[in-house]
Protein backbone atom coordinates (compact mmCIF):
# COMPACT_ATOMS: atom_id res chain seq x y z
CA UNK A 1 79.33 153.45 117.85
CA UNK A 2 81.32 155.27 114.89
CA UNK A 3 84.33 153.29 116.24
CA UNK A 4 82.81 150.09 115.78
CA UNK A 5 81.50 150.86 112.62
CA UNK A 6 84.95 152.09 111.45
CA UNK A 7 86.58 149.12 112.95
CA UNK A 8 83.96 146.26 110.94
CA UNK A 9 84.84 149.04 107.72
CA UNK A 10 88.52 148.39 108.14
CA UNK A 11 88.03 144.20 109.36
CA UNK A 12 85.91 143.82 105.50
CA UNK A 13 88.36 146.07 103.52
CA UNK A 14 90.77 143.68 104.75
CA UNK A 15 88.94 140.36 104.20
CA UNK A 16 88.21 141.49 100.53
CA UNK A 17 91.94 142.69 100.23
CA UNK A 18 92.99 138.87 101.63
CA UNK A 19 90.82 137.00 99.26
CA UNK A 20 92.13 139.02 95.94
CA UNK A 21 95.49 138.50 97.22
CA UNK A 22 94.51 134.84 97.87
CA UNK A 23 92.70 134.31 94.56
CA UNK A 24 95.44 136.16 92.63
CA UNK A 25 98.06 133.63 94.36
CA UNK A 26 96.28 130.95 92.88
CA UNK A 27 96.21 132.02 89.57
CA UNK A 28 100.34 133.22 89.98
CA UNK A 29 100.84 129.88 91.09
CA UNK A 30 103.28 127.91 88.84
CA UNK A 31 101.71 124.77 86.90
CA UNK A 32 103.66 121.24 87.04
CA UNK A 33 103.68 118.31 85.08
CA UNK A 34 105.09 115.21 86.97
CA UNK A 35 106.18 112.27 84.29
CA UNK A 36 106.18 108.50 84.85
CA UNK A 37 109.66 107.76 85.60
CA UNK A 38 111.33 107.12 82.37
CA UNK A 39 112.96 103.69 81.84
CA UNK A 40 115.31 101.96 79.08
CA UNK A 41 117.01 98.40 79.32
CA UNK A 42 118.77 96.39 77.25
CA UNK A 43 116.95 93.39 75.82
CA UNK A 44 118.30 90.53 73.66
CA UNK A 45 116.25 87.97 71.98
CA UNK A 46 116.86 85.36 69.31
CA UNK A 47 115.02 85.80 65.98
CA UNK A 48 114.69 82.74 62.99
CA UNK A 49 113.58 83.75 59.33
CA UNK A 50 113.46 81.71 56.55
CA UNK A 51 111.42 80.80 53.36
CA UNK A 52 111.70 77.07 51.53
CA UNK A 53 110.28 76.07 48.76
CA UNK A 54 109.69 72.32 47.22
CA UNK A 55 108.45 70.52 44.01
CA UNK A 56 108.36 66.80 42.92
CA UNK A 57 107.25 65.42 40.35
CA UNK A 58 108.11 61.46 38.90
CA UNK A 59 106.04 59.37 36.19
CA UNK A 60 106.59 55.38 35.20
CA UNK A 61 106.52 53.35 32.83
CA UNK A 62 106.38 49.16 31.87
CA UNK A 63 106.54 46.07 29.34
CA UNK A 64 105.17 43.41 28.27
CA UNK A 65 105.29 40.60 25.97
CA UNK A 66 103.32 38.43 23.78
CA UNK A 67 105.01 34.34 24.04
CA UNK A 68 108.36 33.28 23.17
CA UNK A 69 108.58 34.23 19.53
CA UNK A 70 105.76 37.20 20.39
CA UNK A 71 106.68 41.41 20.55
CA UNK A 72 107.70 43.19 23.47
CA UNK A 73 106.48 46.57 25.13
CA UNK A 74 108.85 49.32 26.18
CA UNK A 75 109.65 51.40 29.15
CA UNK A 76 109.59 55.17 30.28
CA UNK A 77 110.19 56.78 33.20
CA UNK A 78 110.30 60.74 34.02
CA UNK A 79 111.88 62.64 37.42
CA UNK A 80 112.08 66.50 38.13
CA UNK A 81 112.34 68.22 41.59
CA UNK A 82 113.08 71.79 42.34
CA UNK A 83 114.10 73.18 45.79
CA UNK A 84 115.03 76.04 47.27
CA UNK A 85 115.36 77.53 50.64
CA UNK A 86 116.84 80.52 53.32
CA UNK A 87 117.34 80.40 56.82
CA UNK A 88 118.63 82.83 58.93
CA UNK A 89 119.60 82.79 62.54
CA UNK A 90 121.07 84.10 65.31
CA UNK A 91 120.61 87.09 68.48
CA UNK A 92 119.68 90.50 68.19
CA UNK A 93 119.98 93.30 71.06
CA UNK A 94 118.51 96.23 71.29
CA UNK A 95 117.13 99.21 74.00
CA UNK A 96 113.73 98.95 75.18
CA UNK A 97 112.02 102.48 75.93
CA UNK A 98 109.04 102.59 77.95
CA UNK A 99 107.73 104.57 81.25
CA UNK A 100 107.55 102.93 84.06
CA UNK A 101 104.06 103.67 85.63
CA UNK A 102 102.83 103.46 89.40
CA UNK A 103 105.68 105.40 91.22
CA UNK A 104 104.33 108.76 90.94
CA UNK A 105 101.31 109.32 92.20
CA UNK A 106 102.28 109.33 95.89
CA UNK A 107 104.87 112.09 94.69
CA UNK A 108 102.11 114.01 92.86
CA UNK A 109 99.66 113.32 96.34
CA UNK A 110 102.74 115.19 98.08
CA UNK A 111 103.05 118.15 95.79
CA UNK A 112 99.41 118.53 96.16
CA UNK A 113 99.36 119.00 99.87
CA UNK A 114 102.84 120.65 100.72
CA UNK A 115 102.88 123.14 97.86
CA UNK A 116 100.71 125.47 96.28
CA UNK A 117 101.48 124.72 92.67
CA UNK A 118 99.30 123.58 90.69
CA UNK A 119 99.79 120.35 89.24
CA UNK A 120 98.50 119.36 84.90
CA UNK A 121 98.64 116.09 83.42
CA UNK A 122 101.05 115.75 80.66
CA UNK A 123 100.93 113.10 77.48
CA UNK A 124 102.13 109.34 77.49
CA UNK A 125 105.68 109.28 76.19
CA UNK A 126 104.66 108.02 72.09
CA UNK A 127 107.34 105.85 70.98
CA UNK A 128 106.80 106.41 67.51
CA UNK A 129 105.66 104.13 64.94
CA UNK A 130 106.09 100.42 65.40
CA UNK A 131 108.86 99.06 63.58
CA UNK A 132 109.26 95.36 62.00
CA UNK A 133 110.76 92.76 64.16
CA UNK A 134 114.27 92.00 63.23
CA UNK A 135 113.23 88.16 61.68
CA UNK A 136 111.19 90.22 59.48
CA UNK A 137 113.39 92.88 58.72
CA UNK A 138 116.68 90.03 57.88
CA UNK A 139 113.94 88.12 55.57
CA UNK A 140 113.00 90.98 53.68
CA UNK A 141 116.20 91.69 53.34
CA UNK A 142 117.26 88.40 52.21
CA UNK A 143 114.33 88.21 49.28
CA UNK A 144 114.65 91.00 47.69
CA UNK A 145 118.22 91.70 48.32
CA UNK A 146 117.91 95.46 50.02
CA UNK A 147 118.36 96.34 53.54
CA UNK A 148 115.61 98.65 55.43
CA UNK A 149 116.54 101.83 56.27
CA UNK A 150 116.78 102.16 59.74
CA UNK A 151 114.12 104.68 61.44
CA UNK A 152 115.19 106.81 63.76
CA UNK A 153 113.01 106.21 67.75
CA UNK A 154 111.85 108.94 70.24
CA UNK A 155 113.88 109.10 73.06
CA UNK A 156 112.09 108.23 76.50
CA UNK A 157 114.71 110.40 78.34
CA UNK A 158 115.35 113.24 75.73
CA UNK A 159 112.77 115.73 77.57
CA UNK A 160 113.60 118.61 75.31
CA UNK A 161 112.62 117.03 72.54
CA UNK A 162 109.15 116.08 74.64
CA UNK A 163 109.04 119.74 75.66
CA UNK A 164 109.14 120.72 72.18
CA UNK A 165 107.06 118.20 70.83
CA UNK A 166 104.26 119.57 73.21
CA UNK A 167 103.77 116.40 75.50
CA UNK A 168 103.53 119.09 78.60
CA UNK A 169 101.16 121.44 77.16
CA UNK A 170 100.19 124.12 79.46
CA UNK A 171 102.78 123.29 82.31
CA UNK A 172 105.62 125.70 83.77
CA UNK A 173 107.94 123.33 84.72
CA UNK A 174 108.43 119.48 84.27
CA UNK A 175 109.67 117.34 87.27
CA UNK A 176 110.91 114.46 84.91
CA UNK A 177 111.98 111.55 86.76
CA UNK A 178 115.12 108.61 84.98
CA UNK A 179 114.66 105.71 86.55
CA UNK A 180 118.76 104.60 86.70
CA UNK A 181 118.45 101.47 89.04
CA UNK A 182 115.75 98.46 89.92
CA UNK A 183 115.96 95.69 91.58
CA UNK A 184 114.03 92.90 93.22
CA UNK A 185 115.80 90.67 96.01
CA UNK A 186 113.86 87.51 97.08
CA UNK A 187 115.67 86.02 100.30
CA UNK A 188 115.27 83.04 101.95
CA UNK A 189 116.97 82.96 105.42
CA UNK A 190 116.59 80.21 108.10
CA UNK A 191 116.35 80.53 111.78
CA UNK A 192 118.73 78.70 113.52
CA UNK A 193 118.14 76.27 116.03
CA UNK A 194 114.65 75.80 114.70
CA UNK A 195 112.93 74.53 111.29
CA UNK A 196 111.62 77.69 110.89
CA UNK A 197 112.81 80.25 108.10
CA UNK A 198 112.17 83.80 106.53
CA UNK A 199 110.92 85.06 102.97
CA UNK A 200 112.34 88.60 102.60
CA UNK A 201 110.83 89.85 99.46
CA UNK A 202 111.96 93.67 98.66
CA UNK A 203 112.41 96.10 95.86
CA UNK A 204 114.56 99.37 95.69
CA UNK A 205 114.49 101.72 92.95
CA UNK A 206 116.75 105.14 92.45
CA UNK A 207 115.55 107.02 90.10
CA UNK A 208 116.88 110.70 88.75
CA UNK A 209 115.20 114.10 89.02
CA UNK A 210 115.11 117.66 87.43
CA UNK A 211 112.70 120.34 87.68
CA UNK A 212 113.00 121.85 83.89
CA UNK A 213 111.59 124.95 83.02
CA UNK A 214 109.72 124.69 80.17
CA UNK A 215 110.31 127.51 78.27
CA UNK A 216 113.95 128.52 78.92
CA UNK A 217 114.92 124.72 79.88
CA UNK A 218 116.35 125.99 82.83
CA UNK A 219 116.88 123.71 85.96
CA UNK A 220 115.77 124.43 89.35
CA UNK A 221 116.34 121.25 90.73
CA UNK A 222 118.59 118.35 90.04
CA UNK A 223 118.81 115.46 92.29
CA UNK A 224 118.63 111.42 92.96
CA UNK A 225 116.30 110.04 95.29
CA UNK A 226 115.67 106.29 96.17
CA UNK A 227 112.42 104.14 97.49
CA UNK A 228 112.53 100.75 98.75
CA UNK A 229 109.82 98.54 100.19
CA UNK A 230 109.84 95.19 101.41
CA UNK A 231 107.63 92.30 102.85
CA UNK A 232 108.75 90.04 105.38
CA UNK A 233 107.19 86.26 105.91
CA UNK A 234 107.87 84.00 108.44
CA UNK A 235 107.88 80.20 107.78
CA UNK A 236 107.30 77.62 109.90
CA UNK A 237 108.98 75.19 108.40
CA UNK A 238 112.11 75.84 105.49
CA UNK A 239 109.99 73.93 102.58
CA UNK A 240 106.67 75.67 103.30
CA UNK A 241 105.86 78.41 100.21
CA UNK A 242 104.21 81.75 101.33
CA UNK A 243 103.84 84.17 98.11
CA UNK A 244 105.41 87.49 98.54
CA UNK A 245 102.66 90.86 98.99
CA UNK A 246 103.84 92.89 95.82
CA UNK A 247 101.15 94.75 96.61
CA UNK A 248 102.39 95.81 99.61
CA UNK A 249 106.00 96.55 98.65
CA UNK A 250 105.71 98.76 95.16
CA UNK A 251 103.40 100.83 97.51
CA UNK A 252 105.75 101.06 100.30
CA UNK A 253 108.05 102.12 97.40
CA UNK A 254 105.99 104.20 96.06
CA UNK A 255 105.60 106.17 99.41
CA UNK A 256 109.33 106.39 100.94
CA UNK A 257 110.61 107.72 97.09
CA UNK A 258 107.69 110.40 97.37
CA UNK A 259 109.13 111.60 100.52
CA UNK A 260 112.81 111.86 99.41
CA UNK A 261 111.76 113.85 95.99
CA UNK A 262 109.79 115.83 98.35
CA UNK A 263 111.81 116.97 100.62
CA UNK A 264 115.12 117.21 98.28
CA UNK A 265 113.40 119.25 96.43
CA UNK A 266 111.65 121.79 98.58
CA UNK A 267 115.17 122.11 100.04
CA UNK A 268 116.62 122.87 97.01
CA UNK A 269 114.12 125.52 95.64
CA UNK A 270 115.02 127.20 98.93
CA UNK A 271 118.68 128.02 97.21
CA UNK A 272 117.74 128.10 93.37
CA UNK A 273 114.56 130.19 93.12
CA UNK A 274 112.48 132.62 95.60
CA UNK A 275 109.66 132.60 93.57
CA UNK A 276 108.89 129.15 93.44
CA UNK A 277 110.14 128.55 97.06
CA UNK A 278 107.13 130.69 98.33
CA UNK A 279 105.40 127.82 96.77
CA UNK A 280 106.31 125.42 99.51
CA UNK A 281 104.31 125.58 102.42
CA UNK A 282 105.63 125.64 105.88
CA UNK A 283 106.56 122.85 107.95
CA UNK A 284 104.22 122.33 110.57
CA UNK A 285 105.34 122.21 114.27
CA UNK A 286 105.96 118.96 115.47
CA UNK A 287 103.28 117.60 118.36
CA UNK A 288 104.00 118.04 121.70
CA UNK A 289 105.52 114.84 123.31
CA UNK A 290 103.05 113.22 125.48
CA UNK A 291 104.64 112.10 129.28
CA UNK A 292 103.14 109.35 130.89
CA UNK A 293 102.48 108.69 134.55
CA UNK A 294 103.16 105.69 136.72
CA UNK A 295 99.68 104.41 136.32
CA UNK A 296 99.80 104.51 132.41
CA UNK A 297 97.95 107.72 132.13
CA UNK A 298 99.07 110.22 129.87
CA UNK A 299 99.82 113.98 131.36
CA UNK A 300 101.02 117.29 129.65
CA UNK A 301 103.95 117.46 128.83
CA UNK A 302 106.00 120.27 131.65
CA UNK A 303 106.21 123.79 130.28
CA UNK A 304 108.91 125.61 130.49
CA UNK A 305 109.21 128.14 133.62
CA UNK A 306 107.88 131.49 132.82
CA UNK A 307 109.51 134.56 134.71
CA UNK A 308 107.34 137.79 134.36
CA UNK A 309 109.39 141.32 135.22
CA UNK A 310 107.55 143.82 136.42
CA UNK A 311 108.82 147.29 135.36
């Protein structure tokens, strides 16, 4: 009896032991903020200004006269017109910053169940103020003769400066993702011998990591990891029109880019940092295969033979 009683002592100092070390875990565990993927293109558009200005103004006049020997009248007649006008033309370029949203939440639904960080939500990347268009900034220019100063933008891919500027607030490390190629293919490929043809619709992004420490901007993790999806449509006949499932692809996307930041970067953290490689949890095994019989009915799979040595 004093056994048992020492034994269900020991099981409970245990169990309280495992749930402080479990509890304190939690709280030790490092917080993450996972960005939209940032994104910057070149766009070009063409821009008019101008500012006209018109006046007329005309007045008349006549005669007459009083029979052949009689007086005459006289005439008048009065014309002004003032114009004046601008116009400005032509093509300006310039780089568009934005985040590109809907490609991370899959990767954040991954963290959450391999890993025991913990993961906060960070700010919306703020461009700054707006600025005037560059029509208005070339008429202004032209009216009262004085260029604008240009103003300086935030940078969607300078994450020190976002660091500093407290858009992660509360997180240990960023996992900031550059978003370096997109594209879209829309294919149209017939079948030979038939009338028949298919619609490949597909999208594949790449797309730049780092895992940034917050306070000493150190990185754990640096690598480049690609998604693609696509959506396949077959058509009976080559003139037919079956719209692509965008739906369908961005989320296949979404998923496959998930699984290569995932897995690059639990790899890496395995040579970079102890700490926050304890943070990864272990692979679990792989199922056993399942071996099917002639009939179609599925048996264990065979164990290996066992040899027990007596001593």
């Amino acid at each position: 009896m004093q056994r048992r009683t020492t034994r269900a002592a020991a099981l409970s100092v245990l169990a309280i032991t495992f749930g402080a070390s479990s509890a304190q875990a939690q709280n030790a565990a490092p917080k993450i903020a996972v960005t939209d993927l940032a994104y910057a293109q070149q766009v070009s558009e063409y821009f008019v200004a101008g500012a006209y200005q018109r006046s007329a103004q005309m007045s008349a006049g006549g005669s007459a006269s009083h029979g052949m020997y009689g007086g005459s009248g006289s005439h008048s007649m009065q014309a002004s017109e003032q114009a004046s006008g601008t116009f400005v033309a032509g093509r300006y370029s310039y780089i568009e910053q934005r985040e590109l949203g809907g490609y991370t939440n899959d990767l954040k639904g991954a963290l959450l169940q391999g890993t025991y960080f913990r993961l906060v939500q960070g700010k919306g990347f703020d461009a700054g103020k707006p600025q005037n268009s560059k029509a208005e900034q070339v008429l202004n220019q032209v009216q009262t003769g004085k260029m604008a100063a240009p103003q300086a933008q935030n940078q969607v891919a300078n994450v020190i400066a976002r660091i500093k500027k407290g858009e992660f607030a509360g997180a240990d490390y960023v996992l900031f993702g550059v978003v370096s190629s997109i594209n879209f293919t829309d294919a149209l490929s017939p079948l030979q011998g038939t009338t028949s043809a298919t619609r490949q619709y597909g999208l594949q992004l790449l797309a730049d990591f780092s895992l940034i420490n917050t306070r000493t901007y150190e990185i754990k993790a640096a690598f480049s990891a690609q998604g693609e999806g696509n959506d396949t449509k077959i058509l009976s006949n080559r003139g037919d029109i079956a719209p692509p499932n965008r739906a369908k692809v961005m989320s296949e996307t979404s998923r496959s880019l998930a699984g290569s930041v995932y897995e690059q970067l639990a790899t890496q953290l395995g040579y970079t940092d102890a700490h926050l490689a304890r943070g990864v949890r272990p692979a679990a095994p792989p199922p056993p295969p399942v071996v099917y019989q002639g009939g179609g009915q599925p048996m264990p799979a065979p164990q290996a033979d066992q040899v027990l040595i007596l001593k």
